[in-house]
N, C-alpha and C. Protein backbone atom coordinates (compact mmCIF):
# COMPACT_ATOMS: atom_id res chain seq x y z
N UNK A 1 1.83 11.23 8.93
CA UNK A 1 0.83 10.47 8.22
C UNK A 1 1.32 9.05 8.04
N UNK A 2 0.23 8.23 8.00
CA UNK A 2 0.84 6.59 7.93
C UNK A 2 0.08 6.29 6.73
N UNK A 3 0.60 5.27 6.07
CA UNK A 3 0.24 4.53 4.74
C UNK A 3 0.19 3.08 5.62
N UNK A 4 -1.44 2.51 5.11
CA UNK A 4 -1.34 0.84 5.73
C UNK A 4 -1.48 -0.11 5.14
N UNK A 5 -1.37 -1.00 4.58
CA UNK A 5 -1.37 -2.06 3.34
C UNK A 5 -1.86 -3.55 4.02
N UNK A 6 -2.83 -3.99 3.94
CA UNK A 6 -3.19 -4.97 4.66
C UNK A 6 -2.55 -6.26 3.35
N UNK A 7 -1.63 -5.96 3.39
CA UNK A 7 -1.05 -7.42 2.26
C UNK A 7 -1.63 -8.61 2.33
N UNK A 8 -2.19 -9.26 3.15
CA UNK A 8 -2.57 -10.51 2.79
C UNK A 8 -3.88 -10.51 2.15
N UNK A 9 -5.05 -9.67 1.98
CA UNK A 9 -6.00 -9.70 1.47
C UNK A 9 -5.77 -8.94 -0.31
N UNK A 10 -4.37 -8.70 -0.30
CA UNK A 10 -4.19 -7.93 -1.72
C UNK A 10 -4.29 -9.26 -2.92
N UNK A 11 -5.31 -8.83 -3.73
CA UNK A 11 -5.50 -9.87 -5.11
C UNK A 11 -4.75 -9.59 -6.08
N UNK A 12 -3.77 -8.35 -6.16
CA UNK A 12 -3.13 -8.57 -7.29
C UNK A 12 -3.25 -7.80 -8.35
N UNK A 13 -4.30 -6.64 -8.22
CA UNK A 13 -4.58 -6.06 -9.58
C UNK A 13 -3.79 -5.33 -10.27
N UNK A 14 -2.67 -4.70 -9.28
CA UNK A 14 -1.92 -3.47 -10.07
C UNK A 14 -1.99 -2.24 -9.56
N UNK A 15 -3.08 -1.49 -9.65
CA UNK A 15 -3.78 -0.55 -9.55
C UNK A 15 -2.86 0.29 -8.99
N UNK A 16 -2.19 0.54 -7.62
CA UNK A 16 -1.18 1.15 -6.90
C UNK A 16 -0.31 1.19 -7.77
N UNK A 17 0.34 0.21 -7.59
CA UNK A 17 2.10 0.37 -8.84
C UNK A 17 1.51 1.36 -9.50
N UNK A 18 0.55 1.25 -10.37
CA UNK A 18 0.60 1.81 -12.07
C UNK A 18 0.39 2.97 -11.70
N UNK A 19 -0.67 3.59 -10.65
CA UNK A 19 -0.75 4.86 -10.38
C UNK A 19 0.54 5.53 -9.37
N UNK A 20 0.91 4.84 -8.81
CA UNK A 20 1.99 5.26 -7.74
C UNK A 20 3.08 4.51 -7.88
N UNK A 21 4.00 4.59 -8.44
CA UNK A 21 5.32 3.95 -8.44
C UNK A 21 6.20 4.15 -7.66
N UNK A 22 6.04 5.43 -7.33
CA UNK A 22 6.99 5.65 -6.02
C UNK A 22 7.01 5.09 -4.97
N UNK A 23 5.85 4.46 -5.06
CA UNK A 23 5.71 4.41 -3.65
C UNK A 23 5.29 2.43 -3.38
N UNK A 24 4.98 1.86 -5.00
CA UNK A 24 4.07 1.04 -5.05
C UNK A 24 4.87 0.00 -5.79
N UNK A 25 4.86 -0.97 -6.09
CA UNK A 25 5.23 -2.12 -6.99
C UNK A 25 5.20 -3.52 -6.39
N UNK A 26 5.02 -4.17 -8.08
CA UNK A 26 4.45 -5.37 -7.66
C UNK A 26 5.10 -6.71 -7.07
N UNK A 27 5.19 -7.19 -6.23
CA UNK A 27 6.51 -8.49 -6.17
C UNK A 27 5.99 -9.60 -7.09
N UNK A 28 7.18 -10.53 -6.23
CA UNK A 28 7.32 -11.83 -6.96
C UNK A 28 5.99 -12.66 -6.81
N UNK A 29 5.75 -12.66 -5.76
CA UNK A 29 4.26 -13.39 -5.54
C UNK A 29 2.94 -12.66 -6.09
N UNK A 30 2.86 -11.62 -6.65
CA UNK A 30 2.00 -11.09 -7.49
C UNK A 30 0.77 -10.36 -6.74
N UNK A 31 1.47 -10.30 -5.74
CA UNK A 31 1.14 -8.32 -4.79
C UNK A 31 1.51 -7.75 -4.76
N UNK A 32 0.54 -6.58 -4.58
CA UNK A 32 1.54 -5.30 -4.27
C UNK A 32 2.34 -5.39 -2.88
N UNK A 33 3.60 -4.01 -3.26
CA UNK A 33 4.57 -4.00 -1.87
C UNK A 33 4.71 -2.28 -1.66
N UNK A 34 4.31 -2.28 -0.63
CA UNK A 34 4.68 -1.31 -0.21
C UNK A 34 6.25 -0.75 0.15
N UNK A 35 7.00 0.12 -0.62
CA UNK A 35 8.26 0.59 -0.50
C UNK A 35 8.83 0.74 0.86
N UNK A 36 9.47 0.31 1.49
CA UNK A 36 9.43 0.78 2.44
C UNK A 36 9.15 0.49 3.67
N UNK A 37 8.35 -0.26 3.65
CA UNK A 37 7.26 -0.43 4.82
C UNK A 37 8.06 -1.43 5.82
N UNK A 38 7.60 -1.07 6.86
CA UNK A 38 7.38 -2.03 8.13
C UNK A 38 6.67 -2.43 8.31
N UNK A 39 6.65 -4.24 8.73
CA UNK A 39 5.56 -5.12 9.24
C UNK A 39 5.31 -4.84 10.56
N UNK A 40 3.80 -4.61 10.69
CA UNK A 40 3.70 -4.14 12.47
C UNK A 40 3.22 -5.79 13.03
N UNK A 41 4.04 -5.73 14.08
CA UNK A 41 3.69 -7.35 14.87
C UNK A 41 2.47 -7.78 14.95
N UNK A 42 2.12 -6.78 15.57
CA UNK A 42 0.57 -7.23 16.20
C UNK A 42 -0.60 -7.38 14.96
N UNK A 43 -0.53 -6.40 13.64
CA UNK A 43 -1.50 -6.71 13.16
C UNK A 43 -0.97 -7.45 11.56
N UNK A 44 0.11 -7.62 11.87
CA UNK A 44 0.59 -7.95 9.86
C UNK A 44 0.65 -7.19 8.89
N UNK A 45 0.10 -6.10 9.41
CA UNK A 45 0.42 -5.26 8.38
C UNK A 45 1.42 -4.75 7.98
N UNK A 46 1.81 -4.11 6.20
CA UNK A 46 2.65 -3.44 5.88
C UNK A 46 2.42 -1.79 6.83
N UNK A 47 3.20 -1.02 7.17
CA UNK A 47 2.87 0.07 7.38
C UNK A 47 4.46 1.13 6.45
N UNK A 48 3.72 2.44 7.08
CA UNK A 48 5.04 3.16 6.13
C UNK A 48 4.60 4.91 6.86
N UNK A 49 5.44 5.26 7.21
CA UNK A 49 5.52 7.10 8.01
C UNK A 49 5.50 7.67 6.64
N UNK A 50 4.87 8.41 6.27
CA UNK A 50 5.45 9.39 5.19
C UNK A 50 5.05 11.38 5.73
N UNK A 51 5.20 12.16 5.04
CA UNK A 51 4.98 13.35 5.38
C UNK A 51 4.25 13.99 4.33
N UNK A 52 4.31 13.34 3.83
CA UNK A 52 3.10 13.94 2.60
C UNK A 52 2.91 12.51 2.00
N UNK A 53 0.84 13.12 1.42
CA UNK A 53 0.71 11.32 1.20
C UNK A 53 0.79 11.08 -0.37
N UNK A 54 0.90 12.35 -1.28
CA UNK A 54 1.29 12.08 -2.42
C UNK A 54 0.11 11.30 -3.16
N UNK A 55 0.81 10.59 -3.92
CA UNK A 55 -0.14 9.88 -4.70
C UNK A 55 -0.53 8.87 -3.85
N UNK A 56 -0.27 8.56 -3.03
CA UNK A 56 -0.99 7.58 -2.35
C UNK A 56 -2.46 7.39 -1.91
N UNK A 57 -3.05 8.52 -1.79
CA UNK A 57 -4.38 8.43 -1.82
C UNK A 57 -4.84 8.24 -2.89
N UNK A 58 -4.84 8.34 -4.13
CA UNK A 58 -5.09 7.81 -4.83
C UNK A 58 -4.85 6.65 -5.45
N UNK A 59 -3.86 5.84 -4.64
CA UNK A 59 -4.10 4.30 -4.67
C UNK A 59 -4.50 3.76 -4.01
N UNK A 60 -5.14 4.65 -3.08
CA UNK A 60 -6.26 3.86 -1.90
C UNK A 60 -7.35 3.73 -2.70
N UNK A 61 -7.52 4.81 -3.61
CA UNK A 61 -9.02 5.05 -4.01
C UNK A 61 -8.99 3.97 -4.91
N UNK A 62 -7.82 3.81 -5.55
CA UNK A 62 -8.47 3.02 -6.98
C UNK A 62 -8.21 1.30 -6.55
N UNK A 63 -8.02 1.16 -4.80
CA UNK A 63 -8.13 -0.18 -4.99
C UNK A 63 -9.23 -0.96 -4.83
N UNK A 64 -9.21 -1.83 -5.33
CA UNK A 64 -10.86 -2.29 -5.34
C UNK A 64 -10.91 -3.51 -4.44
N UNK A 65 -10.47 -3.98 -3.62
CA UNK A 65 -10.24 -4.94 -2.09
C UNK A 65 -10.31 -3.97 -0.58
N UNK A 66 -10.20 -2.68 -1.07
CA UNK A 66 -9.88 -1.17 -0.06
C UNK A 66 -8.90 -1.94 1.00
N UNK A 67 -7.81 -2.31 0.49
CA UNK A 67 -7.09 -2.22 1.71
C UNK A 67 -5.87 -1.82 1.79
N UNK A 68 -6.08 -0.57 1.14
CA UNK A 68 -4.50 0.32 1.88
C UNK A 68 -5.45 1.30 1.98
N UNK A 69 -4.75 2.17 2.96
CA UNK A 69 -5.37 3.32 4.11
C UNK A 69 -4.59 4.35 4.58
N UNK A 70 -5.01 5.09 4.22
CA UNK A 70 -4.07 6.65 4.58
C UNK A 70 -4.51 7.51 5.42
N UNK A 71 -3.85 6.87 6.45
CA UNK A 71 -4.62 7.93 8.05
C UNK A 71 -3.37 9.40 7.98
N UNK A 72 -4.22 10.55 8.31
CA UNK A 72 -3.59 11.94 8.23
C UNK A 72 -3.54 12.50 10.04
């Protein structure tokens, strides 16, 4: 399973961290970061392998920009 974080369109709300910490927190520039993650070349994105998606779907759900994505 992949976790995808389109970081540059992230505004900042929180929402991930607070529900997912494991996996979620906020940086210095006042986005979220994905733990972990690899930047894929071609599209900028954060990405991240996991094997179970955990709480992470539910920080897809509660973001309100929808741009992290949890393909199974």
């Amino acid at each position: 399973m992949k976790i995808t974080h389109e970081r540059a369109k992230c505004i900042g709300c929180g929402n991930c961290a607070a529900i997912c910490p494991k996996f979620w927190k906020m940086a210095e520039d006042g986005k979220s970061e994905l733990l972990g993650s690899k930047i894929n070349s071609q599209t900028g994105n954060h990405e991240l392998e996991v094997e179970k998606v955990e709480c992470n779907q539910n920080a897809a759900d509660s973001c309100p920009v929808t741009i992290i994505h949890v393909e199974k």
